[in-house]
C-alpha atoms as a PDB file:
ATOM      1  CA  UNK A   1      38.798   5.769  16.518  1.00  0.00           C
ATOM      2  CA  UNK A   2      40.699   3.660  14.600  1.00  0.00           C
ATOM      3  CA  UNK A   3      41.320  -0.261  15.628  1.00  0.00           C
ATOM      4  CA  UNK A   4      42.036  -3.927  14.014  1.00  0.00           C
ATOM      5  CA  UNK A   5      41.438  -7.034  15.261  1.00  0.00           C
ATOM      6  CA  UNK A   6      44.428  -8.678  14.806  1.00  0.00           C
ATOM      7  CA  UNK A   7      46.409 -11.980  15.406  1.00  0.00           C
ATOM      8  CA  UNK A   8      45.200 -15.655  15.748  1.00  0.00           C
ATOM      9  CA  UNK A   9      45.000 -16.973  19.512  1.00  0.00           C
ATOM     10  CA  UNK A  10      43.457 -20.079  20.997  1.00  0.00           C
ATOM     11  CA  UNK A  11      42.235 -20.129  24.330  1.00  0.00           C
ATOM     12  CA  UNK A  12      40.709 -23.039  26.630  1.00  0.00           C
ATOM     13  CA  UNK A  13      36.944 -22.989  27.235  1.00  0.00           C
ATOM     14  CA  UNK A  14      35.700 -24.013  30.576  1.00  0.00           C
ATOM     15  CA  UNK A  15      32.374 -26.510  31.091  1.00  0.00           C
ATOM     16  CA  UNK A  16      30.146 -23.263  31.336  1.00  0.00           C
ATOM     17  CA  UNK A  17      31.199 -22.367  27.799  1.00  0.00           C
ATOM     18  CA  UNK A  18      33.302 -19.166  29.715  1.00  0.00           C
ATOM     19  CA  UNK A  19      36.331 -18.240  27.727  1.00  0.00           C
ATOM     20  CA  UNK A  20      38.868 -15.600  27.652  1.00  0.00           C
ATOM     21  CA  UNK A  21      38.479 -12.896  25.028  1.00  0.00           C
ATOM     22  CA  UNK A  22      42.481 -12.292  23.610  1.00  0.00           C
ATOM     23  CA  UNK A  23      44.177  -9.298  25.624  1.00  0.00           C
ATOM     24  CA  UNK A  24      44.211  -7.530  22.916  1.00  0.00           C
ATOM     25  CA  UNK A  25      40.994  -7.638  21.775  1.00  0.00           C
ATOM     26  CA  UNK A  26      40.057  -6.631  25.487  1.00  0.00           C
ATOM     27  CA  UNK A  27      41.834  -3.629  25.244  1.00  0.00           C
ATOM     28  CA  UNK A  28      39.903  -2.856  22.129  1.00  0.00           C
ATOM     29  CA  UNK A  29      36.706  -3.268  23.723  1.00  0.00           C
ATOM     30  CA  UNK A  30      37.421  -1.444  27.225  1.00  0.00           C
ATOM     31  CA  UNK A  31      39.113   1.274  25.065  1.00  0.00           C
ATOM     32  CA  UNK A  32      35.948   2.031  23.012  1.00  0.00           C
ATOM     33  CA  UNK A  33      33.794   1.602  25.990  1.00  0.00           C
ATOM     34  CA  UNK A  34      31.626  -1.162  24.614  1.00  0.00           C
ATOM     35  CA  UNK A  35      30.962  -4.881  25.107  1.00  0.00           C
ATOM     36  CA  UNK A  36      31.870  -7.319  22.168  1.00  0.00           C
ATOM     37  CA  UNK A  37      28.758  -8.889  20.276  1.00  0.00           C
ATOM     38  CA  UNK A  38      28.432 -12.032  18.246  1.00  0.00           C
ATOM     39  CA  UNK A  39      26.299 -13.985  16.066  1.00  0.00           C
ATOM     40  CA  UNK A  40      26.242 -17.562  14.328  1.00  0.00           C
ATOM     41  CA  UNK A  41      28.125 -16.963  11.086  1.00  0.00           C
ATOM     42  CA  UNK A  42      26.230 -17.030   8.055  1.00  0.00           C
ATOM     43  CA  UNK A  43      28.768 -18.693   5.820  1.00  0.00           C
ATOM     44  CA  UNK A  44      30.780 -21.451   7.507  1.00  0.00           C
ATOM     45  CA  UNK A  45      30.749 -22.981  11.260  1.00  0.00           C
ATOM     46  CA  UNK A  46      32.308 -20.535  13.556  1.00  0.00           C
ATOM     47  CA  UNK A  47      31.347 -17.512  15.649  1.00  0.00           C
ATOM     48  CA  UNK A  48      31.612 -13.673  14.251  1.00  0.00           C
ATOM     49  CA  UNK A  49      32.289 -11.589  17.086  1.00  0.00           C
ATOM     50  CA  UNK A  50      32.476  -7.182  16.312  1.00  0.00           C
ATOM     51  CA  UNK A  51      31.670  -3.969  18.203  1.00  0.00           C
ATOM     52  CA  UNK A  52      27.492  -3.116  18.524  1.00  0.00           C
ATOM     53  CA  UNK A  53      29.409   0.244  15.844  1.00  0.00           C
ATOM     54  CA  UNK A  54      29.843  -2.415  13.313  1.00  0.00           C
ATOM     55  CA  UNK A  55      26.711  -3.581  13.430  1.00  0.00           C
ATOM     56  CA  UNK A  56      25.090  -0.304  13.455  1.00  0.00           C
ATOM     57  CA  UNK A  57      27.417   0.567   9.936  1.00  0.00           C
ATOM     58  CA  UNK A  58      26.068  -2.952   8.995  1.00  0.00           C
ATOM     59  CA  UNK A  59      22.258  -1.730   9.569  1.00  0.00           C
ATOM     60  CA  UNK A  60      22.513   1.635   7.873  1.00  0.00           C
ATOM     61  CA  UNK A  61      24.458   0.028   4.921  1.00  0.00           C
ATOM     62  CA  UNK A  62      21.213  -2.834   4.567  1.00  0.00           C
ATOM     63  CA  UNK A  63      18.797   0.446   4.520  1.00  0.00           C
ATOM     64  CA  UNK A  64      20.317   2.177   2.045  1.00  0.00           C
ATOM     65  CA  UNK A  65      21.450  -0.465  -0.334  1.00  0.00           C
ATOM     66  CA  UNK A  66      18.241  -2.862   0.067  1.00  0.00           C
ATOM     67  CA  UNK A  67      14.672  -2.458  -0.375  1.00  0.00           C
ATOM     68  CA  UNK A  68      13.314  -2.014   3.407  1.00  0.00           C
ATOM     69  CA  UNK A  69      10.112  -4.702   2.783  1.00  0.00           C
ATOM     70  CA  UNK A  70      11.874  -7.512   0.711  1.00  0.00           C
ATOM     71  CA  UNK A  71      12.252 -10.572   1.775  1.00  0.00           C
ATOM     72  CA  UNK A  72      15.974 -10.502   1.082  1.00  0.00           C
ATOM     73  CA  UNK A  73      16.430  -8.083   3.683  1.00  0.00           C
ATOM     74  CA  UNK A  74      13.745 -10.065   6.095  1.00  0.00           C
ATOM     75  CA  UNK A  75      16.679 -12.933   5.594  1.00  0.00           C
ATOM     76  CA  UNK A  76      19.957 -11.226   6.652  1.00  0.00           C
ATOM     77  CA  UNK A  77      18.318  -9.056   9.585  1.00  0.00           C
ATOM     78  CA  UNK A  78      16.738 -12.099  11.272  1.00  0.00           C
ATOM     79  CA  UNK A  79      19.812 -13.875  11.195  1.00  0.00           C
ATOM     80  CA  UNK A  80      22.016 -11.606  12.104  1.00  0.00           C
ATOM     81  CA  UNK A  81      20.541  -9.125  14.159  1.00  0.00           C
ATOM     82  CA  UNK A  82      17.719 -11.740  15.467  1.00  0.00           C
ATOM     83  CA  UNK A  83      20.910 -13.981  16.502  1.00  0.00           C
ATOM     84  CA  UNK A  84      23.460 -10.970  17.385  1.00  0.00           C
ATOM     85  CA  UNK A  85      23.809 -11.103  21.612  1.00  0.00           C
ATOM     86  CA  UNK A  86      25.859  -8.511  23.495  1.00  0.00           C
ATOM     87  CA  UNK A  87      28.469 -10.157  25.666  1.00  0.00           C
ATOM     88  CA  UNK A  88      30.230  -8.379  28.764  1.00  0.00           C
ATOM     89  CA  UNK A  89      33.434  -9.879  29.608  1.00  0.00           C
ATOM     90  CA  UNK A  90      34.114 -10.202  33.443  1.00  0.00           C
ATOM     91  CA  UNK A  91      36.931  -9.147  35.722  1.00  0.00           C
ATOM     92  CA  UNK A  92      39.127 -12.036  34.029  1.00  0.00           C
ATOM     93  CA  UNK A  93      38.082 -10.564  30.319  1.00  0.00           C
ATOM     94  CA  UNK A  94      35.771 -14.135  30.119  1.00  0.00           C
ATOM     95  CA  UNK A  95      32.664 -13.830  28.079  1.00  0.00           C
ATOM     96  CA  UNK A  96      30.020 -16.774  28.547  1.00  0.00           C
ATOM     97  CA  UNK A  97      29.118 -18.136  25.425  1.00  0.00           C
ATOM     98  CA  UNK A  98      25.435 -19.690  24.861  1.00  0.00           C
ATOM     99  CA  UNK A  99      24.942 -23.267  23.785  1.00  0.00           C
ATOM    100  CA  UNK A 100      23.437 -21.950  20.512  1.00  0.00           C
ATOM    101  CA  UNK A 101      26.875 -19.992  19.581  1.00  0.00           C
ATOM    102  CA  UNK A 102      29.215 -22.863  20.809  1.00  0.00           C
ATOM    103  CA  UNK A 103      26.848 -25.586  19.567  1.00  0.00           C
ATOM    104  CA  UNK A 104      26.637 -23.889  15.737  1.00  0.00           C
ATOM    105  CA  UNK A 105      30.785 -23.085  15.714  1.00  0.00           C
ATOM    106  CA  UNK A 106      31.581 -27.149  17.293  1.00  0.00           C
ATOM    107  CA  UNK A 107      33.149 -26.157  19.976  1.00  0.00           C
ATOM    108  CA  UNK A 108      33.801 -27.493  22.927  1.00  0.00           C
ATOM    109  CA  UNK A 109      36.936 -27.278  25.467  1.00  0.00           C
ATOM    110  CA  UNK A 110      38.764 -25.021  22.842  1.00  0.00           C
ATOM    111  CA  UNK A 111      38.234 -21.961  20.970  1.00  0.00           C
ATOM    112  CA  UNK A 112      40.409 -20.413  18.053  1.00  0.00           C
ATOM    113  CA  UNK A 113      39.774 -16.458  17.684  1.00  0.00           C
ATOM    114  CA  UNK A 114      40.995 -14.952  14.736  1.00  0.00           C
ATOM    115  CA  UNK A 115      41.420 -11.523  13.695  1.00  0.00           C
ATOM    116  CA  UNK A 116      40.065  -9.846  11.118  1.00  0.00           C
ATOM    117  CA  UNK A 117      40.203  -6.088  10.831  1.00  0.00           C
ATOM    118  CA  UNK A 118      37.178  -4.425  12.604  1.00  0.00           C
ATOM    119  CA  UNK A 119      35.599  -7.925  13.377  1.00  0.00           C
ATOM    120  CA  UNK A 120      37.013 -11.655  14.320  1.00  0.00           C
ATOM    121  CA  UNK A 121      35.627 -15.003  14.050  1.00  0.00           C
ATOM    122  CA  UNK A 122      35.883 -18.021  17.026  1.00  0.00           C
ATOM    123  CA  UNK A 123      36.154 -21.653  15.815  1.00  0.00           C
ATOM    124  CA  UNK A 124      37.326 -24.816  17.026  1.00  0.00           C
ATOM    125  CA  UNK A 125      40.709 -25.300  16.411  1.00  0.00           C
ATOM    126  CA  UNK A 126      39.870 -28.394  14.295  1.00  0.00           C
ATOM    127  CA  UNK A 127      37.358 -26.065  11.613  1.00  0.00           C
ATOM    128  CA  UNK A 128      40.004 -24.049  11.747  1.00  0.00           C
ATOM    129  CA  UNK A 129      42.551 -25.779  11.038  1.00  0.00           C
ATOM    130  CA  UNK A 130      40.569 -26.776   7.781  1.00  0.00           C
ATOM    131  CA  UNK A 131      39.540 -23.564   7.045  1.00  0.00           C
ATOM    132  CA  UNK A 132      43.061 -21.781   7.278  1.00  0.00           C
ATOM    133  CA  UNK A 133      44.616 -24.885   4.793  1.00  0.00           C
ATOM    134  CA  UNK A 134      41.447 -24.192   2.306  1.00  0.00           C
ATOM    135  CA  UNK A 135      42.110 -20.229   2.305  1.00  0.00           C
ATOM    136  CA  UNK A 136      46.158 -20.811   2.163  1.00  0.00           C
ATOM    137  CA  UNK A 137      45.477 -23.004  -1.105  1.00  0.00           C
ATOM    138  CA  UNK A 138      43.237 -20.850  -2.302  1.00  0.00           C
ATOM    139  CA  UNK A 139      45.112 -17.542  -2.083  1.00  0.00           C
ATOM    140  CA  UNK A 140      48.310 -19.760  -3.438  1.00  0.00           C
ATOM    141  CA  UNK A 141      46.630 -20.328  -6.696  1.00  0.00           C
ATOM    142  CA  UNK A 142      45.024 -17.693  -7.496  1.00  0.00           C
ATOM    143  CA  UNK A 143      47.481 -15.007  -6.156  1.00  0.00           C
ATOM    144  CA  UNK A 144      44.966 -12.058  -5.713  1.00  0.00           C
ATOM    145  CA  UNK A 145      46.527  -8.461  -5.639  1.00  0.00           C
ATOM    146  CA  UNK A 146      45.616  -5.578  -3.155  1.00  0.00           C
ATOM    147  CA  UNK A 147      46.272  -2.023  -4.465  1.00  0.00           C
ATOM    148  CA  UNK A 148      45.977   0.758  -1.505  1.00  0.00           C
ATOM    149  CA  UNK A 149      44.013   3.594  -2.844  1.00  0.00           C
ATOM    150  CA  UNK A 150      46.396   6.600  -3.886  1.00  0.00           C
ATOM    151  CA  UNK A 151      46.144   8.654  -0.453  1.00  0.00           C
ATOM    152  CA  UNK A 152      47.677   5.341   0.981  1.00  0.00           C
ATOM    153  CA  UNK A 153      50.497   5.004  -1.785  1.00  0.00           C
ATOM    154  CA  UNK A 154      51.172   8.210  -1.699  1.00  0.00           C
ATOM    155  CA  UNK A 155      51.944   8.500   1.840  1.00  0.00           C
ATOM    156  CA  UNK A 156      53.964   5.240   1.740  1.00  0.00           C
ATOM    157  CA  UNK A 157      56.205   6.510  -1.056  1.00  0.00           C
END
């Protein structure tokens, strides 16, 4: 099944760190029959959030492309799988977020989820804020390209 998390919404967070998943990403979830998971991110101060499939792609991808005993592969499956929790969303679509997550991404009475593809990340709106201006300069100057494979461009032709 085919799906993309998609848009950039910002929803309150109440004092028990409960906060509304986006609709959309809701409907994502119920339709695939599966709770949403998240870890700290490993790279900047915000939440990754992605379906337990994603994770299990992520596993099978560290097996075959890293040796099973090193230490490098230790690293990145303590910290993400050691961190990753599973989090149903309630009747409301609110998941509770622990201290740990909300403490790591700074947030507090606001969180910022934004889409991106077959994951999504939650910040607080000020991180992001900096984050999306540092990316939008970024892309500016150096002006990467994207080529679709040839199945894709063919079909779009």
């Amino acid at each position: 099944m085919s799906f993309l998390f998609l848009d950039t919404v910002t929803n309150k967070v109440d004092a028990k760190g409960r906060v509304s998943l986006p609709s959309d990403y809701r409907a994502i979830l119920k339709n695939l029959s599966t709770d949403v998971v998240c870890y700290r991110s490993l790279s900047a101060p915000c939440i990754e959030g992605c379906t337990e499939d994603l994770l299990d792609k992520l596993a099978s991808s560290m097996e075959n492309s890293m040796d099973f005993f090193s230490s490098e592969q230790d690293d990145l499956t303590n910290l993400i799988f050691g961190d990753a929790k599973r989090f149903p969303f309630d009747s409301t679509g609110r998941i509770m977020l622990s201290e740990k997550l909300l403490s790591h991404a700074q947030i507090s009475d606001a969180a910022v989820f934004v889409g991106k593809g077959r994951k999504f990340q939650i910040w607080s709106p000020e991180n992001w804020a900096k984050e999306e201006e540092r990316i939008r300069n970024a892309v500016m100057q150096k002006r990467p390209q994207l080529f679709l494979n040839n199945a894709e461009s063919n079909r779009h032709e």
